[in-house]
C-alpha atoms as a PDB file:
ATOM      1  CA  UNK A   1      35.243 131.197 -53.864  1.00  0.00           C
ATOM      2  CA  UNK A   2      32.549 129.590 -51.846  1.00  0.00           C
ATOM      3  CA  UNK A   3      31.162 126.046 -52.722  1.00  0.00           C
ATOM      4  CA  UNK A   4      28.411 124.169 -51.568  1.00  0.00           C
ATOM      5  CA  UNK A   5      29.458 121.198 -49.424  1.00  0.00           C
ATOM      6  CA  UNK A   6      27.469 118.655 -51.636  1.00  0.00           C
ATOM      7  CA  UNK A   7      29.346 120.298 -54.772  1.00  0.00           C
ATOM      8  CA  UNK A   8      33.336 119.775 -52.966  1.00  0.00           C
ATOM      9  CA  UNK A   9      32.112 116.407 -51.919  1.00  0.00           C
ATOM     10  CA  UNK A  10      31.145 115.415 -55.960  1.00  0.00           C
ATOM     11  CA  UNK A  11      34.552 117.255 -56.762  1.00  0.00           C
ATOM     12  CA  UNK A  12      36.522 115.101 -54.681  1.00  0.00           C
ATOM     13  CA  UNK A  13      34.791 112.025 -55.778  1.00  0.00           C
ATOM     14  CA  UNK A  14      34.888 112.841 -59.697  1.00  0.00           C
ATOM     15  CA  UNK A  15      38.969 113.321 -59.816  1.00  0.00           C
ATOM     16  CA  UNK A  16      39.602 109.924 -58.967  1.00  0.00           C
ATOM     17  CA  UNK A  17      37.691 108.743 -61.704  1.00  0.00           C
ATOM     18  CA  UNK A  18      40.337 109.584 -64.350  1.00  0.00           C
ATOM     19  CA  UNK A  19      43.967 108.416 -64.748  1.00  0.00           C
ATOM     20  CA  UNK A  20      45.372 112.096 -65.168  1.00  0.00           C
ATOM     21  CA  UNK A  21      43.866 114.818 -63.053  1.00  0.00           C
ATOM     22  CA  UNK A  22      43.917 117.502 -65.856  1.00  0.00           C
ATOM     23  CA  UNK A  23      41.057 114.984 -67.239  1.00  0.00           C
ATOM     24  CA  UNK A  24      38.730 116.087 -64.706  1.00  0.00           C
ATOM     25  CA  UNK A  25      38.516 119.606 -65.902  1.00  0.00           C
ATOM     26  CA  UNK A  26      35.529 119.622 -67.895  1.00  0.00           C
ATOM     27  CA  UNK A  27      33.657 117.919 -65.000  1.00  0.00           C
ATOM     28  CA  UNK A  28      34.764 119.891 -62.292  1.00  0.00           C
ATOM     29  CA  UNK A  29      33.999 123.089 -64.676  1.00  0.00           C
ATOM     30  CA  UNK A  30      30.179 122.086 -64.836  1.00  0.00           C
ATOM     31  CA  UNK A  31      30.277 121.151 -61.364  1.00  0.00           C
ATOM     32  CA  UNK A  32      31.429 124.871 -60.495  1.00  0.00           C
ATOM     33  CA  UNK A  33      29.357 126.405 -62.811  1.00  0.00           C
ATOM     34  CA  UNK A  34      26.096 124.392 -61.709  1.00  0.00           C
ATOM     35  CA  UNK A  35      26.913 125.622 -57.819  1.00  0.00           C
ATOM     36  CA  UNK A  36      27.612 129.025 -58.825  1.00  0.00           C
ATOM     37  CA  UNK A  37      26.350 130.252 -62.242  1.00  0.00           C
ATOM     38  CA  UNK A  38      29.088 130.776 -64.169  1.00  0.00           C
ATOM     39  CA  UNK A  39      32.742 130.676 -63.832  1.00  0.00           C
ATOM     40  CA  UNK A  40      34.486 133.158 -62.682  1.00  0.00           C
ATOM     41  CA  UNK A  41      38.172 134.073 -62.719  1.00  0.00           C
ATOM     42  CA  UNK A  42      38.456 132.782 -58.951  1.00  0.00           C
ATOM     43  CA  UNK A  43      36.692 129.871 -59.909  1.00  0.00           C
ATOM     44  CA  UNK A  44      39.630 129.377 -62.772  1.00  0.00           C
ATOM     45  CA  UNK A  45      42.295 129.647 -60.429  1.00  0.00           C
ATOM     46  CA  UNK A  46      40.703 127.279 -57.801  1.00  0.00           C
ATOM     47  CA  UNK A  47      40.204 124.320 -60.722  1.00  0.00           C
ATOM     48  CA  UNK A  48      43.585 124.434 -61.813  1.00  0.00           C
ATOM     49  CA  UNK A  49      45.318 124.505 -57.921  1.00  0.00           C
ATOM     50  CA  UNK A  50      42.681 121.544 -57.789  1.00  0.00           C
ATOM     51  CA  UNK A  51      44.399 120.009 -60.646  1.00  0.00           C
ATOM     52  CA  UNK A  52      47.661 121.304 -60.365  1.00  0.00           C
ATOM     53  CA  UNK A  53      47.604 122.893 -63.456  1.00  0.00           C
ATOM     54  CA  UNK A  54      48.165 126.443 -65.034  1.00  0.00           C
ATOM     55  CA  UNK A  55      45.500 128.550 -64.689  1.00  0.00           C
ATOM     56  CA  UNK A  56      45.769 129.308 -68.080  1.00  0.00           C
ATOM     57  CA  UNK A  57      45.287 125.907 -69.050  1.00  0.00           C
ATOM     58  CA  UNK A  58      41.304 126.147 -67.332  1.00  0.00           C
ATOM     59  CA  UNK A  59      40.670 129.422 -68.910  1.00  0.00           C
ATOM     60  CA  UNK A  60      41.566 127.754 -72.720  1.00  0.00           C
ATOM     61  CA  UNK A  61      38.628 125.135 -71.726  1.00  0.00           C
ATOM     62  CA  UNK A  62      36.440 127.987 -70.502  1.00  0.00           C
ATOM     63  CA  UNK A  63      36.815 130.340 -73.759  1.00  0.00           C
ATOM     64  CA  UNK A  64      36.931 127.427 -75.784  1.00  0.00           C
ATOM     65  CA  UNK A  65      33.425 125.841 -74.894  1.00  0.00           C
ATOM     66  CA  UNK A  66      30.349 127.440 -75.614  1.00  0.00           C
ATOM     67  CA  UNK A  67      28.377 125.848 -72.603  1.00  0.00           C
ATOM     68  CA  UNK A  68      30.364 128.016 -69.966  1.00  0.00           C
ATOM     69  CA  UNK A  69      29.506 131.149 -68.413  1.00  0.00           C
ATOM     70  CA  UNK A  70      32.216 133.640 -67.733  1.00  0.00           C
ATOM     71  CA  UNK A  71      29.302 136.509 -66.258  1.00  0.00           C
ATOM     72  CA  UNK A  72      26.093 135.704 -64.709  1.00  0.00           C
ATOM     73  CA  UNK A  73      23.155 135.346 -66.716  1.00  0.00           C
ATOM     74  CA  UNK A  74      20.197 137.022 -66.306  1.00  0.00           C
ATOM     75  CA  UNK A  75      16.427 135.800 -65.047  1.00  0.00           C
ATOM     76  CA  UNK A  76      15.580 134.791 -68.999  1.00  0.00           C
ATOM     77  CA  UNK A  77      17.972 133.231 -70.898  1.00  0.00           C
ATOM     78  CA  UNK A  78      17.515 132.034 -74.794  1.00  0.00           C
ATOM     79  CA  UNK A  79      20.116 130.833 -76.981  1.00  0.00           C
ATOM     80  CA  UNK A  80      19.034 130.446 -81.207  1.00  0.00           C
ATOM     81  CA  UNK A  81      20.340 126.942 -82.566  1.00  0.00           C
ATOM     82  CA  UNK A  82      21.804 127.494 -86.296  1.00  0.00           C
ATOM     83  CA  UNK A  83      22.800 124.425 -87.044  1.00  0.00           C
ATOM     84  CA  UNK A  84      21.434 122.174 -89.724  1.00  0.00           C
ATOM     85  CA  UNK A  85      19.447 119.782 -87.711  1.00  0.00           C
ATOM     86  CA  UNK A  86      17.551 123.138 -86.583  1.00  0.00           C
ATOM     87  CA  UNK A  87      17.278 124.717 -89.451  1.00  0.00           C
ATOM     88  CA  UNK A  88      13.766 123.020 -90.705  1.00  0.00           C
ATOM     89  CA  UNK A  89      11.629 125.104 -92.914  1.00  0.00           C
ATOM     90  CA  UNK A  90       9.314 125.293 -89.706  1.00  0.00           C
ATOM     91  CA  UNK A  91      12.201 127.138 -87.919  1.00  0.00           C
ATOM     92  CA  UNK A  92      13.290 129.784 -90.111  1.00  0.00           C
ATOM     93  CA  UNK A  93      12.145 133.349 -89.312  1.00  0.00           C
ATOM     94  CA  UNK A  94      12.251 132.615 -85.447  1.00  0.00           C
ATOM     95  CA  UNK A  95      15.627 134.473 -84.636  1.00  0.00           C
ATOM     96  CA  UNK A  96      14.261 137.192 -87.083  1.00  0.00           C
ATOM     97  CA  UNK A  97      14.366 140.826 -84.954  1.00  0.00           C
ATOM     98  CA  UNK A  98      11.086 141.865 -84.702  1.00  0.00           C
ATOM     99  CA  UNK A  99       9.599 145.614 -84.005  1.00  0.00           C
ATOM    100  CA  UNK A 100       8.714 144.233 -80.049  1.00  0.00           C
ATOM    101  CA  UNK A 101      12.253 143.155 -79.657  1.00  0.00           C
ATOM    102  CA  UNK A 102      14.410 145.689 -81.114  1.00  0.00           C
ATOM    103  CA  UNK A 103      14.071 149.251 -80.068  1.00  0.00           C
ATOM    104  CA  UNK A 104      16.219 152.503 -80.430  1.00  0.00           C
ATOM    105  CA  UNK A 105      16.062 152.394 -76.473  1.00  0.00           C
ATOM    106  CA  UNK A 106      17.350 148.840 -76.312  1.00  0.00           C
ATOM    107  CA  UNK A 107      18.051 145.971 -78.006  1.00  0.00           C
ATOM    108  CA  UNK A 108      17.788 141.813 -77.000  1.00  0.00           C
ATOM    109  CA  UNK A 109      21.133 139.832 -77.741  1.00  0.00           C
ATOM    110  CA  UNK A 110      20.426 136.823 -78.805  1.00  0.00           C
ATOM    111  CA  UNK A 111      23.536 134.308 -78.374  1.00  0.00           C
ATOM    112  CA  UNK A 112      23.800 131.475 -80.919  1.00  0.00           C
ATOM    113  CA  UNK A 113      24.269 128.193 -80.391  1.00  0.00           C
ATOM    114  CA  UNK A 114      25.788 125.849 -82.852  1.00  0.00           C
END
């Protein structure tokens, strides 16, 4: 895995700022995932040599979280909110398939967020 220079250098500053390394993990996961995209498998195994931990242990964080990429994502990317806060009676109907977005070619995923 290839970083940018700018991203080890906030790495290395950002561990120090917590009492036990494994703390740093959900920083140094959005650090990785701004340089490169998403995280990748690689990327797991590099964070937890990094933080002498399990791999296993970064890969729990990764599935569990919502926010983090495991695949790159496209040119476009949309995500629906479904929680309460957005689901104002101005809102509803939005994630509704329509005829333009839904074809027996192809269809659009649509990942939810909330």
């Amino acid at each position: 895995m290839k970083l940018q220079p700018a991203t080890l250098q906030k790495i290395d500053a950002v561990i120090p700022h917590y009492p036990m390394k494994r703390s740093a993990a959900l920083p140094l996961l959005h650090l990785v995932q701004e340089d490169q995209g998403f995280i990748s498998p690689e990327a797991v195994e590099w964070i937890a040599r990094k933080l002498e931990l399990q791999p296993i242990n970064i890969h729990e964080l990764v599935t569990f979280y919502p926010m983090f990429r495991q695949q790159p994502i496209g040119r476009r990317h949309i995500k629906v909110c479904r929680t309460l806060s957005c689901r104002s009676p101005a809102a509803t109907g939005f994630a509704t398939p329509s005829k333009r977005s839904s074809t027996a070619s192809s269809t659009r995923f649509l990942p939810t967020a909330g």
